[in-house]
N, C-alpha and C. Protein backbone atom coordinates (compact mmCIF):
# COMPACT_ATOMS: atom_id res chain seq x y z
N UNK A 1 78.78 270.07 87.72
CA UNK A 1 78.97 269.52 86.39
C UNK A 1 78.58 270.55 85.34
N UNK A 2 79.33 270.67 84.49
CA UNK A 2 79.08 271.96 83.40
C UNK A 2 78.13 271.02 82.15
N UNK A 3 79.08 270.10 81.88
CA UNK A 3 77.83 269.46 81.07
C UNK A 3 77.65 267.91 81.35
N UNK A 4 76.34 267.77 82.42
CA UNK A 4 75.75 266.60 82.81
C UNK A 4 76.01 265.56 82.41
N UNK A 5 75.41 265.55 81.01
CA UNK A 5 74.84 264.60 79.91
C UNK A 5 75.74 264.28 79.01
N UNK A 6 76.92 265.34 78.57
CA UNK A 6 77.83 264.58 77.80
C UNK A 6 78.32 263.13 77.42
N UNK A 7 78.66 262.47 76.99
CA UNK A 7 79.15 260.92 77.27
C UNK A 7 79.57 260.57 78.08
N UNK A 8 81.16 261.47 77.70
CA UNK A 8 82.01 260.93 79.15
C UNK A 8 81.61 261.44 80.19
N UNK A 9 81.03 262.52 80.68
CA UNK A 9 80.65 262.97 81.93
C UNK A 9 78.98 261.67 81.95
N UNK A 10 78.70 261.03 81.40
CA UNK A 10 77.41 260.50 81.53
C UNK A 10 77.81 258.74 81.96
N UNK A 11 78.91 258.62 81.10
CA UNK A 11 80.00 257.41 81.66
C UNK A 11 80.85 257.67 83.31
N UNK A 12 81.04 258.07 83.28
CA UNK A 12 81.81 258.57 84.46
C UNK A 12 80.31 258.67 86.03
N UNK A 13 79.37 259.34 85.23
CA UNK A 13 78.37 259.46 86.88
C UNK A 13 77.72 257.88 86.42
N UNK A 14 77.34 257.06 85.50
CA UNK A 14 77.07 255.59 85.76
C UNK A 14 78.45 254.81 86.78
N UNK A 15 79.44 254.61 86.53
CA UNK A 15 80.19 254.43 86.96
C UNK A 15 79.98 254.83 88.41
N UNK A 16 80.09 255.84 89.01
CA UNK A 16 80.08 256.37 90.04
C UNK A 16 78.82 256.14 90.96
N UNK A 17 77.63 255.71 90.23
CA UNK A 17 76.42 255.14 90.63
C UNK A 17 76.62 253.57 91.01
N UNK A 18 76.97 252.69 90.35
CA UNK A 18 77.49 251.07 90.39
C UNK A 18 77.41 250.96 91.92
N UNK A 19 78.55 251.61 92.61
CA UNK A 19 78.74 250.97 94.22
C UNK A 19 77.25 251.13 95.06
N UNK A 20 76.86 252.22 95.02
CA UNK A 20 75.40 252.52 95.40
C UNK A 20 74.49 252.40 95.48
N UNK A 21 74.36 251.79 94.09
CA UNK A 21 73.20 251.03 93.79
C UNK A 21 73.31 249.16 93.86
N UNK A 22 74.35 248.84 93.71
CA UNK A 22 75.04 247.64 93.98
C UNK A 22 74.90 247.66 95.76
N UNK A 23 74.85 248.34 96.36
CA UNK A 23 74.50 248.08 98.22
C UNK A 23 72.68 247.81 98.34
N UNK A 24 71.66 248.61 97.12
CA UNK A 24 70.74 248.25 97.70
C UNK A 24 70.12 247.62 96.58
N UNK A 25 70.83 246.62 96.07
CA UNK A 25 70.08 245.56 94.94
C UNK A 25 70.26 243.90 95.71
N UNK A 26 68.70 243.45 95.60
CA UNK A 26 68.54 242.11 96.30
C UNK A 26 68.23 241.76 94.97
N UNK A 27 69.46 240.91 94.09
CA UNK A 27 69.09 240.19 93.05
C UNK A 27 68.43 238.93 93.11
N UNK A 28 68.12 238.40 92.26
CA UNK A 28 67.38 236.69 92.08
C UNK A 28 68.54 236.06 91.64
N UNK A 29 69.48 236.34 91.70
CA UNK A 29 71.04 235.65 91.95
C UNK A 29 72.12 236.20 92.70
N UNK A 30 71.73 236.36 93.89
CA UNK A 30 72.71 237.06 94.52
C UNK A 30 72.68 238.41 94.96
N UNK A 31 72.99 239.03 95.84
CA UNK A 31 72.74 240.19 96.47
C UNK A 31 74.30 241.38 95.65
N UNK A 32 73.40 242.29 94.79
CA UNK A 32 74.08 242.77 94.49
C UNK A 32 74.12 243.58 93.35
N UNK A 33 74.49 244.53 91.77
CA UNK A 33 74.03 244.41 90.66
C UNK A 33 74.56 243.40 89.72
N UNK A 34 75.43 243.18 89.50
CA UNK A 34 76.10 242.57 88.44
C UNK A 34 74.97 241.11 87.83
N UNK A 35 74.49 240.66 88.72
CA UNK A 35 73.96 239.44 87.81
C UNK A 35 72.55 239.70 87.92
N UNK A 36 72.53 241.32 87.69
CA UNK A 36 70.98 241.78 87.08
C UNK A 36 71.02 242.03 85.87
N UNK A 37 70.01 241.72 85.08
CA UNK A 37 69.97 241.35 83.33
C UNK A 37 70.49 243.16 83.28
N UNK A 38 69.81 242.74 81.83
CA UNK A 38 70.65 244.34 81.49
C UNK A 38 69.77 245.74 81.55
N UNK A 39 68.43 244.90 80.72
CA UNK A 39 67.27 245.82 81.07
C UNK A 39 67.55 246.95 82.72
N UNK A 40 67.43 246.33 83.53
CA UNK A 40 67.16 246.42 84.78
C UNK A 40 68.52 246.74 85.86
N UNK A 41 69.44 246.74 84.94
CA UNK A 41 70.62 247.52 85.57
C UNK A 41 70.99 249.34 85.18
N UNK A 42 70.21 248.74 83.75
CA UNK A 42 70.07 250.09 82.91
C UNK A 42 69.01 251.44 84.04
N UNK A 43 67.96 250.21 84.27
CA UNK A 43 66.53 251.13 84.95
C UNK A 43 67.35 251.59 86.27
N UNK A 44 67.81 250.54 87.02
CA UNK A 44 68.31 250.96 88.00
C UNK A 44 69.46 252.12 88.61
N UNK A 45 70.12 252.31 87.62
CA UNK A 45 71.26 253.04 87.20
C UNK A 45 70.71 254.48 87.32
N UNK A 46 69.98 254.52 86.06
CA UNK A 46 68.92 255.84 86.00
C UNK A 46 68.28 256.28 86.78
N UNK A 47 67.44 255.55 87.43
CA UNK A 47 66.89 256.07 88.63
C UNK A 47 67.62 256.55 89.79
N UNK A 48 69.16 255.92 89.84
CA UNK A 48 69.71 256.53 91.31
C UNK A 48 70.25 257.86 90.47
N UNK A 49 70.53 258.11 89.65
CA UNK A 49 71.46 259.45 88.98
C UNK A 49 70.07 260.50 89.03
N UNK A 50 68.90 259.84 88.33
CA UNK A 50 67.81 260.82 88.86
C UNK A 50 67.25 260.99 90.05
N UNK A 51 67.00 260.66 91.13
CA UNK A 51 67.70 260.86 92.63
C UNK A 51 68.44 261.42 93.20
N UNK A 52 69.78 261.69 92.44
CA UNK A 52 70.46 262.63 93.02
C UNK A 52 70.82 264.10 91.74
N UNK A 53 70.82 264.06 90.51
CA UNK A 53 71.33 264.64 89.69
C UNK A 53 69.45 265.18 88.53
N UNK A 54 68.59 265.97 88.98
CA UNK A 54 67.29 266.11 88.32
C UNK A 54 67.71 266.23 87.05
N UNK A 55 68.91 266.70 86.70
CA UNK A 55 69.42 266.78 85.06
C UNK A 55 68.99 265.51 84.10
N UNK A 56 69.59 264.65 84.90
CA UNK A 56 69.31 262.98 84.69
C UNK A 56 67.65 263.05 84.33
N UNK A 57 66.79 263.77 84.84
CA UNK A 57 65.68 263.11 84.31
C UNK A 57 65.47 263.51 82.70
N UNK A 58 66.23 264.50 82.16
CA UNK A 58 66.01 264.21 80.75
C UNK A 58 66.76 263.40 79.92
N UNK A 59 67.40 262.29 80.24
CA UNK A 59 67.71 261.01 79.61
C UNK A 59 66.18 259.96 79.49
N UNK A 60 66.29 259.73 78.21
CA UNK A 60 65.29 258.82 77.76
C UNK A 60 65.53 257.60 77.53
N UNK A 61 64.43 256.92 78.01
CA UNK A 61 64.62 255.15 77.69
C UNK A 61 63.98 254.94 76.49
N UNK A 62 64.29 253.52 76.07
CA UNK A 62 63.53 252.97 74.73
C UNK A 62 62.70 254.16 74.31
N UNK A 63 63.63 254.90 73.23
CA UNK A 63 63.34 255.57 72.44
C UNK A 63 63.20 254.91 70.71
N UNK A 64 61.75 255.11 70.02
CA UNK A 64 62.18 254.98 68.74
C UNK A 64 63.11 255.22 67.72
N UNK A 65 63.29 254.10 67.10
CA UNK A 65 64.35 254.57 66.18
C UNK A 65 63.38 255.96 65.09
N UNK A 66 64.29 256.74 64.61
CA UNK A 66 63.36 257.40 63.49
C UNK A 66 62.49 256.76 62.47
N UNK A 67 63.57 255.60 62.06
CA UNK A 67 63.43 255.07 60.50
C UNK A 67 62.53 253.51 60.97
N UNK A 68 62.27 253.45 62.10
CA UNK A 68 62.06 251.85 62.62
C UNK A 68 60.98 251.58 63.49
N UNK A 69 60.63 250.45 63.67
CA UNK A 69 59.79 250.33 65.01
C UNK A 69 60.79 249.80 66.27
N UNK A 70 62.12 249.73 66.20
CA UNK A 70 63.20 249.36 67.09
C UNK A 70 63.40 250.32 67.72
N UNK A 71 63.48 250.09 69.13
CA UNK A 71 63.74 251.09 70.64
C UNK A 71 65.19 251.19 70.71
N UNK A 72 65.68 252.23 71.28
CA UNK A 72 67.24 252.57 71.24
C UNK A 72 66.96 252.50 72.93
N UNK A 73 67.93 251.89 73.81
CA UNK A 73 68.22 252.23 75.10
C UNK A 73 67.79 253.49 75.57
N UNK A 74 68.95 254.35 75.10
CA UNK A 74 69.16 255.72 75.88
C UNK A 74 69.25 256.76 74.57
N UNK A 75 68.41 257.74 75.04
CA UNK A 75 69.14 258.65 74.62
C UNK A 75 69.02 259.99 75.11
N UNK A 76 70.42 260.85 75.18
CA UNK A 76 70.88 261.74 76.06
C UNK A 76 70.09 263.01 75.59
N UNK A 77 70.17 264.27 76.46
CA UNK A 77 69.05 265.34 76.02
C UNK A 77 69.63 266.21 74.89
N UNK A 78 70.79 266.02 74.66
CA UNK A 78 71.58 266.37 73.56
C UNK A 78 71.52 265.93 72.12
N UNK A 79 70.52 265.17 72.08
CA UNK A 79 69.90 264.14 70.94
C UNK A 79 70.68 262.54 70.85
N UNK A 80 71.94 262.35 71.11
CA UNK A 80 72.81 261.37 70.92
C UNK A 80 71.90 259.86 71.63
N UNK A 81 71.99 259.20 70.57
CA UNK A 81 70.80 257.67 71.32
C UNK A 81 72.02 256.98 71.58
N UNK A 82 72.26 256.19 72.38
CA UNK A 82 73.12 255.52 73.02
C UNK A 82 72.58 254.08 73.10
N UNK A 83 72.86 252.84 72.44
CA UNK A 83 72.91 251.67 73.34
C UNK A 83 73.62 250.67 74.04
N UNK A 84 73.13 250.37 75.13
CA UNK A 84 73.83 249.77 75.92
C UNK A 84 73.84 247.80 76.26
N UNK A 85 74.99 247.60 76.75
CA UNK A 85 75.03 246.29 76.39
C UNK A 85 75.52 245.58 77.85
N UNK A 86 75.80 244.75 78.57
CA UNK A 86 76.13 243.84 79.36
C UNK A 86 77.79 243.29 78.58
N UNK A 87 78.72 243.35 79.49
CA UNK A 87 79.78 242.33 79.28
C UNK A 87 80.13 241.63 80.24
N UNK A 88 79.28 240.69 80.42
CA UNK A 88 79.67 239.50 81.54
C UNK A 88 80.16 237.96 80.98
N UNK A 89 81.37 237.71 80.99
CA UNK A 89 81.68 236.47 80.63
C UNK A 89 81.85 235.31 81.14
N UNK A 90 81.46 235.54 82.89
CA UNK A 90 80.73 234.17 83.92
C UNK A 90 79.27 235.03 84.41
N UNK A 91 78.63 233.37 84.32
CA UNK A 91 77.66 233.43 85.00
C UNK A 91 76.90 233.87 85.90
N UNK A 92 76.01 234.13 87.12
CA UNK A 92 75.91 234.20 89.03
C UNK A 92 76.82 233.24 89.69
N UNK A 93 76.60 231.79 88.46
CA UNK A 93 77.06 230.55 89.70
C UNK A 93 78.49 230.52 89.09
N UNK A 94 79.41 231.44 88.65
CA UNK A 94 80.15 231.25 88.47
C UNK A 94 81.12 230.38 86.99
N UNK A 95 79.69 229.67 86.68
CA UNK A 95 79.94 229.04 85.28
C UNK A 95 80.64 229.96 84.32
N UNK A 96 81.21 230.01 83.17
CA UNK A 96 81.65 230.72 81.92
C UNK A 96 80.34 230.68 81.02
N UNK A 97 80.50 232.12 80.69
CA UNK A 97 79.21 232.22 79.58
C UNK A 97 79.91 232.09 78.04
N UNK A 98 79.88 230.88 77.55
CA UNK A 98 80.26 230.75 76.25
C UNK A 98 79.42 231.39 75.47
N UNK A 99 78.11 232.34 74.97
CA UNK A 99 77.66 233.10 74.39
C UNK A 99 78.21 234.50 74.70
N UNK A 100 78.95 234.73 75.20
CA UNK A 100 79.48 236.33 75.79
C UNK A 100 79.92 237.11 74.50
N UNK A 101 80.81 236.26 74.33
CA UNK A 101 81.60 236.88 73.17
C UNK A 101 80.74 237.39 71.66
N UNK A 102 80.11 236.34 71.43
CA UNK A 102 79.49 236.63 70.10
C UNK A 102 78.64 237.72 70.29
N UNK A 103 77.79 237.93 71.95
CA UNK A 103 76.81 238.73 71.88
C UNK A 103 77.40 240.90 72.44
N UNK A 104 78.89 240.21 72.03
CA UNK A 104 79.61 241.87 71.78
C UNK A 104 79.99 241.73 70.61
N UNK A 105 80.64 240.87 70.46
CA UNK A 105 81.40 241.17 68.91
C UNK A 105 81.29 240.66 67.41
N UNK A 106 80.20 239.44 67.95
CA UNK A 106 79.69 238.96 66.33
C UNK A 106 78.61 240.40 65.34
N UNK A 107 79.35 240.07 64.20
CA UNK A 107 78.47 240.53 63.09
C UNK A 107 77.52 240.03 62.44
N UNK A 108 77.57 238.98 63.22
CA UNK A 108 76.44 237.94 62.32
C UNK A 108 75.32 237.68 63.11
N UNK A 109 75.32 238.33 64.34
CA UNK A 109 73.77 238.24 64.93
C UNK A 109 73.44 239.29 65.29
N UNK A 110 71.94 239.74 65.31
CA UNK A 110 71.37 240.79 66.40
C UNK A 110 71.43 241.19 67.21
N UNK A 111 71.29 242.44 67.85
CA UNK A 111 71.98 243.07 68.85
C UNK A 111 73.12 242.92 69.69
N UNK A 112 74.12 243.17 68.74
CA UNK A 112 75.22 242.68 69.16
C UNK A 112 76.19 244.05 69.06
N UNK A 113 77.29 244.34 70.18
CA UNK A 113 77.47 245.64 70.09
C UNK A 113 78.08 246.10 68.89
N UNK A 114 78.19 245.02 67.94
CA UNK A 114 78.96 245.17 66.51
C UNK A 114 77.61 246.13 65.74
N UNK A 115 76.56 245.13 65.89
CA UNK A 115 75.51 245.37 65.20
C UNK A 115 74.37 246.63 65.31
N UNK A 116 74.93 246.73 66.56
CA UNK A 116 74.16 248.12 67.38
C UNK A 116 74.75 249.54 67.16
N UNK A 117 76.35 249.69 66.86
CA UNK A 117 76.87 250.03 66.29
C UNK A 117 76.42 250.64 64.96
N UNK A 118 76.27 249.46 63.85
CA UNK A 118 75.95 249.57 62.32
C UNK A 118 74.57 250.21 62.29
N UNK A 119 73.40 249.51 62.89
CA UNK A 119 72.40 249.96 63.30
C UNK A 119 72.15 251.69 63.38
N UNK A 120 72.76 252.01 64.76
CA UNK A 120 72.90 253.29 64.93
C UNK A 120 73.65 254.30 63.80
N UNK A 121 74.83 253.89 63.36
CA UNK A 121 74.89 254.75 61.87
C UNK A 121 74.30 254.88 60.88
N UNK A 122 73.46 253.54 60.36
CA UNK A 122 72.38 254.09 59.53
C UNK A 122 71.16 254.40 59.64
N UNK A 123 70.95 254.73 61.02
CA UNK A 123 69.84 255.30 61.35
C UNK A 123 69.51 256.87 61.18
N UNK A 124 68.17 257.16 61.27
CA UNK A 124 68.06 258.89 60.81
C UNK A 124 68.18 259.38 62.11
N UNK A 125 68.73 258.55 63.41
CA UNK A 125 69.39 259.83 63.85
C UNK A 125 70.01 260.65 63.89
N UNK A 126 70.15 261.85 63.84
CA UNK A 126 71.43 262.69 63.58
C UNK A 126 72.45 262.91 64.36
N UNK A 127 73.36 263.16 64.06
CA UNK A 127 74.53 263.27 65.03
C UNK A 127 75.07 262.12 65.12
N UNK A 128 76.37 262.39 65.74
CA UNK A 128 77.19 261.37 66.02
C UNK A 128 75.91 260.59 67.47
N UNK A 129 76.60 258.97 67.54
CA UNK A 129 75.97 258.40 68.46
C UNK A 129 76.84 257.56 69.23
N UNK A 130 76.05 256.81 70.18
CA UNK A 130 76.75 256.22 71.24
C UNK A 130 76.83 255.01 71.48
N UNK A 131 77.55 253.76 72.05
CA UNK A 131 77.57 252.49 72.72
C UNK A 131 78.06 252.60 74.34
N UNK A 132 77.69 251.98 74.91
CA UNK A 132 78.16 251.99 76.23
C UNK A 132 77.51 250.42 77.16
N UNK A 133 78.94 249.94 76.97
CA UNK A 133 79.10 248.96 78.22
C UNK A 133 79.12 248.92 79.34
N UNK A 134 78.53 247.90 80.28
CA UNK A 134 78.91 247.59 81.21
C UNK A 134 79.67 246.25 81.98
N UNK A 135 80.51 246.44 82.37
CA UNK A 135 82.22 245.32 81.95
C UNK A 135 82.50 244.95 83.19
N UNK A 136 81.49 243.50 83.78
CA UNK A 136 82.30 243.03 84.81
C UNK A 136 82.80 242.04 85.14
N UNK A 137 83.99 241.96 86.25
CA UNK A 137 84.80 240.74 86.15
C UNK A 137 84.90 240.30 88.08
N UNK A 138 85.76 239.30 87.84
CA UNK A 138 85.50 238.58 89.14
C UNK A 138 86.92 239.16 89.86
N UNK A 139 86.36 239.74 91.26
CA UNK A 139 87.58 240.18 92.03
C UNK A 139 89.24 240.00 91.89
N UNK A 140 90.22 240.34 92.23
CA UNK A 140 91.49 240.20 92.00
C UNK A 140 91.86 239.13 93.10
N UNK A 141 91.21 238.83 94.28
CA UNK A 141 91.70 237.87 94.90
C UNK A 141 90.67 236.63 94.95
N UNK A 142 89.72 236.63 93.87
CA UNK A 142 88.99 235.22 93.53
C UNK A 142 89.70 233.94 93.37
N UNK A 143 89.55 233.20 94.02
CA UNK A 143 90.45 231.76 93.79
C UNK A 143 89.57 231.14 92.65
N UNK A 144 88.74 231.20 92.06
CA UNK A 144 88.06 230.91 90.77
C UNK A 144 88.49 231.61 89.50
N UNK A 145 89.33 232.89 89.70
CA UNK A 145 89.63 233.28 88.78
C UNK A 145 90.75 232.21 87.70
N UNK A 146 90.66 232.44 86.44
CA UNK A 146 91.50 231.39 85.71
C UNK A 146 92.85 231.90 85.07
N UNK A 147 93.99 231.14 85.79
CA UNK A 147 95.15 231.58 86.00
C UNK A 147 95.72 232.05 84.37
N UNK A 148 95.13 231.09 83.47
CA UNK A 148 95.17 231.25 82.02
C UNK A 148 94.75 232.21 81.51
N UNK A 149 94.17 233.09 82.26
CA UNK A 149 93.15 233.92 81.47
C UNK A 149 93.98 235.43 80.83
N UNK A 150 94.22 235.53 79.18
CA UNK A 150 94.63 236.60 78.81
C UNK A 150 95.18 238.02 79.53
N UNK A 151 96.13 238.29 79.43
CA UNK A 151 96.39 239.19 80.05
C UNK A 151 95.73 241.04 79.15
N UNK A 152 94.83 240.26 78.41
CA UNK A 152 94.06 241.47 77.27
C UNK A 152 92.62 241.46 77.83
N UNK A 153 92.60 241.02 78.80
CA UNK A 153 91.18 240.41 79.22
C UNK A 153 90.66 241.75 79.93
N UNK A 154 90.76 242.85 79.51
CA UNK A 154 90.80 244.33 80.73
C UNK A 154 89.58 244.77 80.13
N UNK A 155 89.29 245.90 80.53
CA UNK A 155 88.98 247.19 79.73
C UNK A 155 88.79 247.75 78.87
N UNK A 156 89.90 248.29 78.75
CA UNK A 156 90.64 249.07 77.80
C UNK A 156 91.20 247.81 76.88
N UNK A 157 91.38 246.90 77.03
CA UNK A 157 91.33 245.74 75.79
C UNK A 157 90.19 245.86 74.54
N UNK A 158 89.26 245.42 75.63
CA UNK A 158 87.81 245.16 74.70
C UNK A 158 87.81 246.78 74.20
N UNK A 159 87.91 247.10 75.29
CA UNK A 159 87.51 248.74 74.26
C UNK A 159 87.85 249.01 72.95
N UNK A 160 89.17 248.96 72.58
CA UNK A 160 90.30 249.24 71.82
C UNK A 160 89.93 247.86 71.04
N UNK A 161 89.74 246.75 71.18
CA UNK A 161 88.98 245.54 70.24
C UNK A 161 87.81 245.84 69.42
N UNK A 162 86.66 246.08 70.37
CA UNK A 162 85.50 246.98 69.39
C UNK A 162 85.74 247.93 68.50
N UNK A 163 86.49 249.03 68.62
CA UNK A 163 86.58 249.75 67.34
C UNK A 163 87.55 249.29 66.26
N UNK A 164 87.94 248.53 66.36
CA UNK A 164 89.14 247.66 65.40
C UNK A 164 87.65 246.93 64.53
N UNK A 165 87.26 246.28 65.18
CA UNK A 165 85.85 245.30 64.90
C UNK A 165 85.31 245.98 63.94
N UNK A 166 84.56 246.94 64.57
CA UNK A 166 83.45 247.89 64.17
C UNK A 166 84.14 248.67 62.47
N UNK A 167 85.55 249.12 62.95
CA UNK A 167 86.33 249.76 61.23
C UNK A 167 86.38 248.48 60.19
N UNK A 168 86.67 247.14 60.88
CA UNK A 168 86.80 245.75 60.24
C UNK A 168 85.58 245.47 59.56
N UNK A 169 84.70 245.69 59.60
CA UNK A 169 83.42 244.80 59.78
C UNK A 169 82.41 245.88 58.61
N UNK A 170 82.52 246.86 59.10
CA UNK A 170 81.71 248.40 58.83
C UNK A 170 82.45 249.10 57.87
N UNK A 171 83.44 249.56 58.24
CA UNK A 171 84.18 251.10 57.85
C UNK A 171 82.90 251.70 58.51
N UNK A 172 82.94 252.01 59.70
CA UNK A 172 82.41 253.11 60.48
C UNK A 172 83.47 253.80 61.59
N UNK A 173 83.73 254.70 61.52
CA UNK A 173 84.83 255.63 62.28
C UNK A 173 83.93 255.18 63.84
N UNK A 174 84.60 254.75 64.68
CA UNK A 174 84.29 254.42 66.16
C UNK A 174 85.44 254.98 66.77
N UNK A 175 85.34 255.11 68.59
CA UNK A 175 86.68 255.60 68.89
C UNK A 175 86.15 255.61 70.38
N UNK A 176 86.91 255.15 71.42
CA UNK A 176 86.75 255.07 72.61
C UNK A 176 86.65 256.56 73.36
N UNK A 177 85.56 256.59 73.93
CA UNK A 177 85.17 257.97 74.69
C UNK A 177 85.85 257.97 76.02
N UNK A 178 85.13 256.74 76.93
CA UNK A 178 85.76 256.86 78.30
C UNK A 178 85.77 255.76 78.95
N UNK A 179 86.21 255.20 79.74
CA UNK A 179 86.64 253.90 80.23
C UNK A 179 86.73 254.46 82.24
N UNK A 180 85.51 254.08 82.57
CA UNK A 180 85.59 254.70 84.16
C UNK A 180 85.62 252.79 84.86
N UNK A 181 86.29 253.03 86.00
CA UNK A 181 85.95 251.72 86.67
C UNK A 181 85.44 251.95 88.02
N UNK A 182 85.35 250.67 88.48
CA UNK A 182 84.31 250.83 89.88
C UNK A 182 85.15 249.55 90.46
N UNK A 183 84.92 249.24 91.84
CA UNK A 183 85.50 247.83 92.69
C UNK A 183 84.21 247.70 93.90
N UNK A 184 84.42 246.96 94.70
CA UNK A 184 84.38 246.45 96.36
C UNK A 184 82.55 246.14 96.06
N UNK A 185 81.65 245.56 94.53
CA UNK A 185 80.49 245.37 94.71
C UNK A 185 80.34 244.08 95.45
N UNK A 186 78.81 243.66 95.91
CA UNK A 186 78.85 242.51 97.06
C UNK A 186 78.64 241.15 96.22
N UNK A 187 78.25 241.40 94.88
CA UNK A 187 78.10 239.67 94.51
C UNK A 187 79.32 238.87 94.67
N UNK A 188 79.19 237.71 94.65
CA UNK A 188 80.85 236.79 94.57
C UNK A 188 81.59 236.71 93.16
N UNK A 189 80.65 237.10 92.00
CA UNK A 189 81.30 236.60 91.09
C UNK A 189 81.59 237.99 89.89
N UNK A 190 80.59 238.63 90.21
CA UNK A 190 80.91 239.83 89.00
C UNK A 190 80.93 241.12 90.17
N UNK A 191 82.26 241.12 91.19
CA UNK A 191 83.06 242.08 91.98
C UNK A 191 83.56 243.45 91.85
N UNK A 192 83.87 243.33 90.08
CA UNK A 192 84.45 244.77 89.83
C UNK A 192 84.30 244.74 88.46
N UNK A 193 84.25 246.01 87.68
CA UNK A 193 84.61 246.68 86.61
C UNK A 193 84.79 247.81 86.06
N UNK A 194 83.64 247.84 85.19
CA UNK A 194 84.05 249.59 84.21
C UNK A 194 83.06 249.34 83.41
N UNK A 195 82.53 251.04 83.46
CA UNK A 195 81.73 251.06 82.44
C UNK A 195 82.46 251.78 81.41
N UNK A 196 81.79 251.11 80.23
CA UNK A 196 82.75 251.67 78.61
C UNK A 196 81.85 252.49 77.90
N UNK A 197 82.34 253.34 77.33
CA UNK A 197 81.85 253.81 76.27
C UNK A 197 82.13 254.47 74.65
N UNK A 198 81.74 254.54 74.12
CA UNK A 198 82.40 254.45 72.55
C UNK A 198 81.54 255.22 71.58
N UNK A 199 82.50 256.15 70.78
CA UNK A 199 81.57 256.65 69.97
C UNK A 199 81.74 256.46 68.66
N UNK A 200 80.17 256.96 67.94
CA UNK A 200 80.28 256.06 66.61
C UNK A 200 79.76 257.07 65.42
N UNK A 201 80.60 257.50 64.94
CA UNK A 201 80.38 258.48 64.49
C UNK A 201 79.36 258.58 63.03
């Protein structure tokens, strides 16, 4: 890797971590990562990339904001703070999470990737900065899956939704970095996805 830490090269080895670490996660819902909170998918993530990649150990967790007493997720050794968010829109047991939505795309509540977004631009960090999802959905041959369900319901949907949001909402220049996916994890209900990422300039 020429440059480790970049975004997309930093999107791309999370991604590539998911199956791996998804074989040796015994969740409290299920054997697997996906219906591990977010905190703790984040920790987990990191630790297997630092395990195999020592570069990885200069990524930082809950870092101060400059201007704040608020912790930023990540941020890369390149200065760029990154935070990261969960997009799960069922449950472990399979239920629908009717809070999903608001807690990516409302402007009207806290930490919300709208808001994390705004956040991060007026912060005294310098440089451009980061968002990065993690986006999972229920297998392609789930008989629970809902036959109704949008055919925008992808990826690269939401992706391409958030920065529409974020110019809507803000006027903050956003713009999709990288969109990696992953398949074959062991929970029943959150099977496959992609991790996203987005930058915010």
């Amino acid at each position: 890797m020429e440059d480790a830490l970049s975004l997309d090269v930093f999107t791309e080895a999370i991604a590539d971590a998911v199956p791996a670490v998804d074989r040796n996660t015994t969740g409290q819902y299920g054997d697997g990562l996906g219906s591990e909170d977010e905190e703790r998918q984040v920790e987990l993530l990191l630790d297997h990339l630092r395990e195999t990649d020592d570069r990885y150990e200069e990524v930082n967790r809950e870092v101060p904001y400059p201007d704040s007493s608020e912790k930023c997720d990540l941020v890369l050794p390149n200065g760029m703070p990154i935070e990261a968010k969960l997009i799960r829109y069922w449950r472990a047991n399979g239920d629908p999470e009717p809070a999903m939505y608001g807690h990516v795309f409302s402007p009207f509540h806290q930490n919300t990737l709208l808001t994390d977004a705004s956040r991060l631009h007026t912060s005294e960090f310098s440089g451009r900065s980061g968002l990065l999802g993690l986006f999972y959905k229920r297998g392609d041959d789930d008989p629970e899956t809902v036959e109704a369900l949008p055919e925008r319901y992808t990826a690269r949907e939401i992706a391409e939704k958030l920065v529409g949001d974020i110019e809507h909402w803000y006027e903050i220049d956003a713009s999709v970095c990288c969109i990696a996916g992953f398949d074959g994890l062991r929970h029943n209900v959150h099977r496959q996805g992609a991790v996203i990422s987005w930058i915010v300039e």
